[in-house]
N, C-alpha and C. Protein backbone atom coordinates (compact mmCIF):
# COMPACT_ATOMS: atom_id res chain seq x y z
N UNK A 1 7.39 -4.75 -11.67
CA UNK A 1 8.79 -5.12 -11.71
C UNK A 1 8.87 -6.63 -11.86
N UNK A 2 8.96 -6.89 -13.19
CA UNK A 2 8.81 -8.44 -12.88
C UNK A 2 10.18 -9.41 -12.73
N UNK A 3 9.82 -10.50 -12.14
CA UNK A 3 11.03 -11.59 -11.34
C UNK A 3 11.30 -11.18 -9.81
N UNK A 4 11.07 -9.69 -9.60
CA UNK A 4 11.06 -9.07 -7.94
C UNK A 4 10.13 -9.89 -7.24
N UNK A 5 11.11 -10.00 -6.33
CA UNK A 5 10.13 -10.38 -5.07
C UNK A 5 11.02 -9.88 -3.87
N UNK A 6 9.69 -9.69 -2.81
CA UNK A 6 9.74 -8.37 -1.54
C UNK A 6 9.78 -9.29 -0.60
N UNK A 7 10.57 -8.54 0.65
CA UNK A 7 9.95 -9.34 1.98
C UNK A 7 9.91 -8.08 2.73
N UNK A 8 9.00 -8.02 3.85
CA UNK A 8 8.97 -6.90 4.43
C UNK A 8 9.79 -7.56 6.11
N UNK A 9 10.70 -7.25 6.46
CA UNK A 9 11.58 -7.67 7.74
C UNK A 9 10.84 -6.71 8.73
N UNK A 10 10.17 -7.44 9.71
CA UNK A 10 9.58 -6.65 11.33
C UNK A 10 10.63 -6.82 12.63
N UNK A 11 10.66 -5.99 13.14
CA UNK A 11 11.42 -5.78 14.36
C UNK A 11 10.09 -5.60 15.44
N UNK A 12 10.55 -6.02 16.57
CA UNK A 12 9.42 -5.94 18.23
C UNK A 12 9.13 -4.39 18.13
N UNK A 13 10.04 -3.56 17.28
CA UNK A 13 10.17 -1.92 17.61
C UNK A 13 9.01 -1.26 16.60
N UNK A 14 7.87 -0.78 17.07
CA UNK A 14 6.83 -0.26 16.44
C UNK A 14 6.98 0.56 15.13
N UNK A 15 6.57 0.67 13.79
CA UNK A 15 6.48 1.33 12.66
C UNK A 15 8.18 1.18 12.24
N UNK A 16 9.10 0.28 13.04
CA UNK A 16 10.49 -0.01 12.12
C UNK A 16 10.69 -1.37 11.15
N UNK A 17 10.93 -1.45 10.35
CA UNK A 17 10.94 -1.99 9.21
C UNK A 17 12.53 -2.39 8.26
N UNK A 18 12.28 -3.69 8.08
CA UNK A 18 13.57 -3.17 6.74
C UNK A 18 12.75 -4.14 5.47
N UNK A 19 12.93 -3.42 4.22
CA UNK A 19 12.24 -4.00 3.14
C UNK A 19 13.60 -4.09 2.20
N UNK A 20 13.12 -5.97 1.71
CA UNK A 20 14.22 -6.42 0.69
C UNK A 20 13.42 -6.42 -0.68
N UNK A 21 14.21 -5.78 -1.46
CA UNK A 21 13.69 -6.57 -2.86
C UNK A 21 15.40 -7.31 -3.94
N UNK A 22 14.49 -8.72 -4.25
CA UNK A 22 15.50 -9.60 -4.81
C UNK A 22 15.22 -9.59 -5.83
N UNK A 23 15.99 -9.91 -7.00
CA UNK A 23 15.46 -10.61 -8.76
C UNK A 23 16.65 -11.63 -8.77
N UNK A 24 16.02 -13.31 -8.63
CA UNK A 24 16.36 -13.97 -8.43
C UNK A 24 17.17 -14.30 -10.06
N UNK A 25 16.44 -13.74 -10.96
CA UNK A 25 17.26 -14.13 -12.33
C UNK A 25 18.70 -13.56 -12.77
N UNK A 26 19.10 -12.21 -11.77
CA UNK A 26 19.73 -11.43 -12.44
C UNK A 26 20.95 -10.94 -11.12
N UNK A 27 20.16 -11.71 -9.78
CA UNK A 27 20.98 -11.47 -8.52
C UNK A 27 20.96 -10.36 -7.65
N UNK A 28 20.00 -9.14 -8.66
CA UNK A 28 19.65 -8.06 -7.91
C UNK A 28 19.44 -7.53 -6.95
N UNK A 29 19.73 -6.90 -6.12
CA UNK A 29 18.84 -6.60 -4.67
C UNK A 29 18.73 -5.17 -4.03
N UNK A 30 17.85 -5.05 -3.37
CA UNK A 30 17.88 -3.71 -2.92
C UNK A 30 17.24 -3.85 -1.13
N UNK A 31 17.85 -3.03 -0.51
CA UNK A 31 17.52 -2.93 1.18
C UNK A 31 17.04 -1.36 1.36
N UNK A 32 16.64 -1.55 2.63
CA UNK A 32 16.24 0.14 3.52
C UNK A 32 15.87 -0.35 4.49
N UNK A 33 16.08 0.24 5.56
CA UNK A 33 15.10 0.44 6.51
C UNK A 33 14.41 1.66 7.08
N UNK A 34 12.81 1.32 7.48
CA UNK A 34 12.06 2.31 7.76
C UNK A 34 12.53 2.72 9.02
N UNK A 35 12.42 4.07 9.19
CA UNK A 35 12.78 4.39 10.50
C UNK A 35 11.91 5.53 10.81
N UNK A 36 11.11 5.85 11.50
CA UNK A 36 9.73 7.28 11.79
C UNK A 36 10.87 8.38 12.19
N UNK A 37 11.72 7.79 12.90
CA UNK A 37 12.87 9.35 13.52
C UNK A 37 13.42 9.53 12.51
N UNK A 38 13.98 8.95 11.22
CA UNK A 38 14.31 9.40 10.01
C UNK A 38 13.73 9.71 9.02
N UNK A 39 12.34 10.23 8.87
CA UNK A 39 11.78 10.48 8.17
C UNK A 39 11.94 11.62 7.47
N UNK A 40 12.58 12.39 8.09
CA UNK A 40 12.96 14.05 7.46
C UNK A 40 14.13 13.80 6.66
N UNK A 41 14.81 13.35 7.34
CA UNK A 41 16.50 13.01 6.60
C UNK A 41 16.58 12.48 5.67
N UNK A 42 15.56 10.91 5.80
CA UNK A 42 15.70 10.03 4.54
C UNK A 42 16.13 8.60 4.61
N UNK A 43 15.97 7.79 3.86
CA UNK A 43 16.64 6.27 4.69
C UNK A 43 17.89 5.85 3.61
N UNK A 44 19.00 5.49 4.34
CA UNK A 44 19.82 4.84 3.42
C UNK A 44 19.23 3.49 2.93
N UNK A 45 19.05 3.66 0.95
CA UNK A 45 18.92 2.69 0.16
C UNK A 45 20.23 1.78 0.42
N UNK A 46 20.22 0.33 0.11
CA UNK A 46 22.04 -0.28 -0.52
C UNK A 46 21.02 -0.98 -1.91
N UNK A 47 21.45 -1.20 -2.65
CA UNK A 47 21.37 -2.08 -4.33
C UNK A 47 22.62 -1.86 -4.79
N UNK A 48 22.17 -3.90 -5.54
CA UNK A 48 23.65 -4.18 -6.07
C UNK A 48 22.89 -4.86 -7.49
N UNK A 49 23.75 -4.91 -8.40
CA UNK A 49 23.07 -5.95 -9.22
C UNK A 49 23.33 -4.92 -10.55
N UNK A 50 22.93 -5.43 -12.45
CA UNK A 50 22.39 -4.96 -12.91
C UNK A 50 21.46 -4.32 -12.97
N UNK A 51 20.11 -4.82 -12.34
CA UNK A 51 19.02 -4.05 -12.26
C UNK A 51 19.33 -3.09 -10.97
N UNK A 52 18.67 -2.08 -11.27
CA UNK A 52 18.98 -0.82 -9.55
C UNK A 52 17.27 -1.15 -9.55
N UNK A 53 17.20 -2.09 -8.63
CA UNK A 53 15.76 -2.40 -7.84
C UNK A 53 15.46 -1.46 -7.54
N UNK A 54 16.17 -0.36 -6.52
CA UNK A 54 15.34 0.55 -5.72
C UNK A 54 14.93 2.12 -6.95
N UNK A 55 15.82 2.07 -7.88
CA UNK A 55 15.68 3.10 -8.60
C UNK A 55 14.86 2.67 -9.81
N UNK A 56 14.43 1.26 -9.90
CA UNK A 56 13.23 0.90 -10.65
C UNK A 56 11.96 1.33 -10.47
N UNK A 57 11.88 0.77 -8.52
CA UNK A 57 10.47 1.10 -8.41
C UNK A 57 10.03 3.01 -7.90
N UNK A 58 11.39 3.53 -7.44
CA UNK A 58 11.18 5.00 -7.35
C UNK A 58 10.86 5.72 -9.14
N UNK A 59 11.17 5.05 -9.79
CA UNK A 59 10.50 5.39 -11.17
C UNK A 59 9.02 4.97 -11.25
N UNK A 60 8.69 3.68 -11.38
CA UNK A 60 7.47 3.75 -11.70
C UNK A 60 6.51 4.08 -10.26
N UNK A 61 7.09 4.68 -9.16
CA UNK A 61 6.40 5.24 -8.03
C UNK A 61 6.04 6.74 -8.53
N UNK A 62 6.66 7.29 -8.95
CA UNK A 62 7.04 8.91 -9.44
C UNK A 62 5.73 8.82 -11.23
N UNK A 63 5.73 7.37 -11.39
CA UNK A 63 5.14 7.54 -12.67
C UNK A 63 3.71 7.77 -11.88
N UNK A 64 3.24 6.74 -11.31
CA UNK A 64 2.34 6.44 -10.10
C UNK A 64 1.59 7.68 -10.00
N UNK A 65 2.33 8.30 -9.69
CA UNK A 65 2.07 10.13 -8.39
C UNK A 65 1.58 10.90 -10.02
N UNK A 66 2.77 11.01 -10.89
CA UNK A 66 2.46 11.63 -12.56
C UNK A 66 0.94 11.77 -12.99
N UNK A 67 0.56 10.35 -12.67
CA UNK A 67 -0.88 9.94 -13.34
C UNK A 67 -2.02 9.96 -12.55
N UNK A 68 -1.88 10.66 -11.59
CA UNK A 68 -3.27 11.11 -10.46
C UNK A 68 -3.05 9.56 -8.89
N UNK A 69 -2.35 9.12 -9.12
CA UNK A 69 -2.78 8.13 -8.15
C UNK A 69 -3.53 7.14 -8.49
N UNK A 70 -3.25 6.57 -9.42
CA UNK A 70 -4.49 5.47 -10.09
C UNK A 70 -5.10 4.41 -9.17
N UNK A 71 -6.17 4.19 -9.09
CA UNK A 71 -6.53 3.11 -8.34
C UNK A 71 -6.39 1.86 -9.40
N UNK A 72 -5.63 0.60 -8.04
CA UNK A 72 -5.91 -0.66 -9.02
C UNK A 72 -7.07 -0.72 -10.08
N UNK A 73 -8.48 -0.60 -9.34
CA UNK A 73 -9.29 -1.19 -10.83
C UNK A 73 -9.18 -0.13 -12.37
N UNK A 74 -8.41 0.76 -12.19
CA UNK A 74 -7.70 1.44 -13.39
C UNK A 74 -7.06 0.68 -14.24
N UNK A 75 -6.23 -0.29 -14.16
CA UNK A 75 -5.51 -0.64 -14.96
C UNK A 75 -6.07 -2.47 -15.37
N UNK A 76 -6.02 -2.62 -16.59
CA UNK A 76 -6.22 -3.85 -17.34
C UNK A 76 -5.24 -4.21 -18.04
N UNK A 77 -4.78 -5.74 -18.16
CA UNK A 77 -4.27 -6.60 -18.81
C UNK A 77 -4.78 -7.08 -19.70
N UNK A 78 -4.03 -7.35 -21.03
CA UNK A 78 -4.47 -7.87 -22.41
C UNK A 78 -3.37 -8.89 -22.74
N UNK A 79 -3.52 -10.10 -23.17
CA UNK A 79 -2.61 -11.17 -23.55
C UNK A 79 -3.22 -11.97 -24.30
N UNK A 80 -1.88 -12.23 -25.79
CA UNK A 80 -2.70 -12.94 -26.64
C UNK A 80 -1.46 -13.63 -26.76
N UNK A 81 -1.34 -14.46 -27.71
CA UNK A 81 -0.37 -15.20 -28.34
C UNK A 81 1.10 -14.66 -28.51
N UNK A 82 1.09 -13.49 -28.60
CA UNK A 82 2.44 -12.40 -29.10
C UNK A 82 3.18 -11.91 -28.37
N UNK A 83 1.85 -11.34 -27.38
CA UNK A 83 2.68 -9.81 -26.60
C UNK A 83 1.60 -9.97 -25.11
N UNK A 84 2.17 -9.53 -24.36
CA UNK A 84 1.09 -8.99 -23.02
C UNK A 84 1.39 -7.69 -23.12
N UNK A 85 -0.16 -6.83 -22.66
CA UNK A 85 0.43 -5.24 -22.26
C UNK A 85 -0.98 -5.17 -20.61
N UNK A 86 -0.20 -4.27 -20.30
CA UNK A 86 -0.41 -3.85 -19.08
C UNK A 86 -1.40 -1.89 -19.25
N UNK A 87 -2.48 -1.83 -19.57
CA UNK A 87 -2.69 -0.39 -19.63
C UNK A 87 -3.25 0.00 -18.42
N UNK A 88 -3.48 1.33 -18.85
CA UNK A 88 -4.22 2.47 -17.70
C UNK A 88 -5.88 2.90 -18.70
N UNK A 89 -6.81 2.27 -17.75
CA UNK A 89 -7.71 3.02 -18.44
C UNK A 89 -8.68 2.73 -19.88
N UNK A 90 -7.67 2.50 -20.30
CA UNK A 90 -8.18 2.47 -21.93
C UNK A 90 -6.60 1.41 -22.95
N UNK A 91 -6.96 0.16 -23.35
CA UNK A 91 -5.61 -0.73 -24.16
C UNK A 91 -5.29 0.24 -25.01
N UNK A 92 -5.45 1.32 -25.25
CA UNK A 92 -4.53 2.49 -26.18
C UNK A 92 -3.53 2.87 -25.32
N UNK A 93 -3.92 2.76 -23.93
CA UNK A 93 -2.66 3.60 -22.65
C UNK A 93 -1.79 2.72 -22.58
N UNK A 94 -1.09 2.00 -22.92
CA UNK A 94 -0.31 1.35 -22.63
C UNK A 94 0.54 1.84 -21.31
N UNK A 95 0.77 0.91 -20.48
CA UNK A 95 1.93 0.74 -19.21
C UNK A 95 3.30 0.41 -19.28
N UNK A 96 3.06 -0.89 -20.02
CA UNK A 96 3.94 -1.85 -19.66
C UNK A 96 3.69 -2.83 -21.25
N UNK A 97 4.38 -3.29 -22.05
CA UNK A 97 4.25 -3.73 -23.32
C UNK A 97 5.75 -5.12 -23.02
N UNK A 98 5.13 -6.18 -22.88
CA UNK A 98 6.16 -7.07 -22.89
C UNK A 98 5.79 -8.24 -24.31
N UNK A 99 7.08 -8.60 -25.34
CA UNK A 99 6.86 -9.48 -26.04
C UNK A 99 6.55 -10.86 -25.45
């Protein structure tokens, strides 16, 4: 997700959490907090912005799960003068293709 950046917010209260993600270019943002007693139910997302932060990375999370669970050393970067791409595996797999 690029221009995102995360902070993970800790509370004194064990395994509770709230995670921000911002895109400082575009004003984006997205919140949750973790909660273990809500784990069945689900956590209320909030995002505002053009970009839907949280429904960005639940996409390429879901792509994630799609493709076996890739481990990092799976994937390689290629950058030349033109274009960067991001593959899986093999620079025919393309990921991610940015001009």
């Amino acid at each position: 997700m690029p221009t995102v950046l995360n902070r993970v917010e800790t509370t004194d209260e064990e395994q509770r959490f709230t995670v921000h993600l911002v895109d400082p270019d575009t004003g984006s943002w997205a919140s949750w907090r973790i909660d273990p007693d809500h784990r069945e139910t689900g956590y209320e997302v909030r995002q505002h912005g053009p970009r839907e932060l949280f429904t960005e990375m639940e996409a390429a999370y879901a792509w994630w799960r799609q493709e076996g669970r890739p481990e990092h050393t799976r994937f390689g970067l290629t950058v030349s003068a033109d274009r960067q791409s991001v593959w899986l595996d093999h620079e025919a797999n393309p990921v991610l293709r940015q001009p």
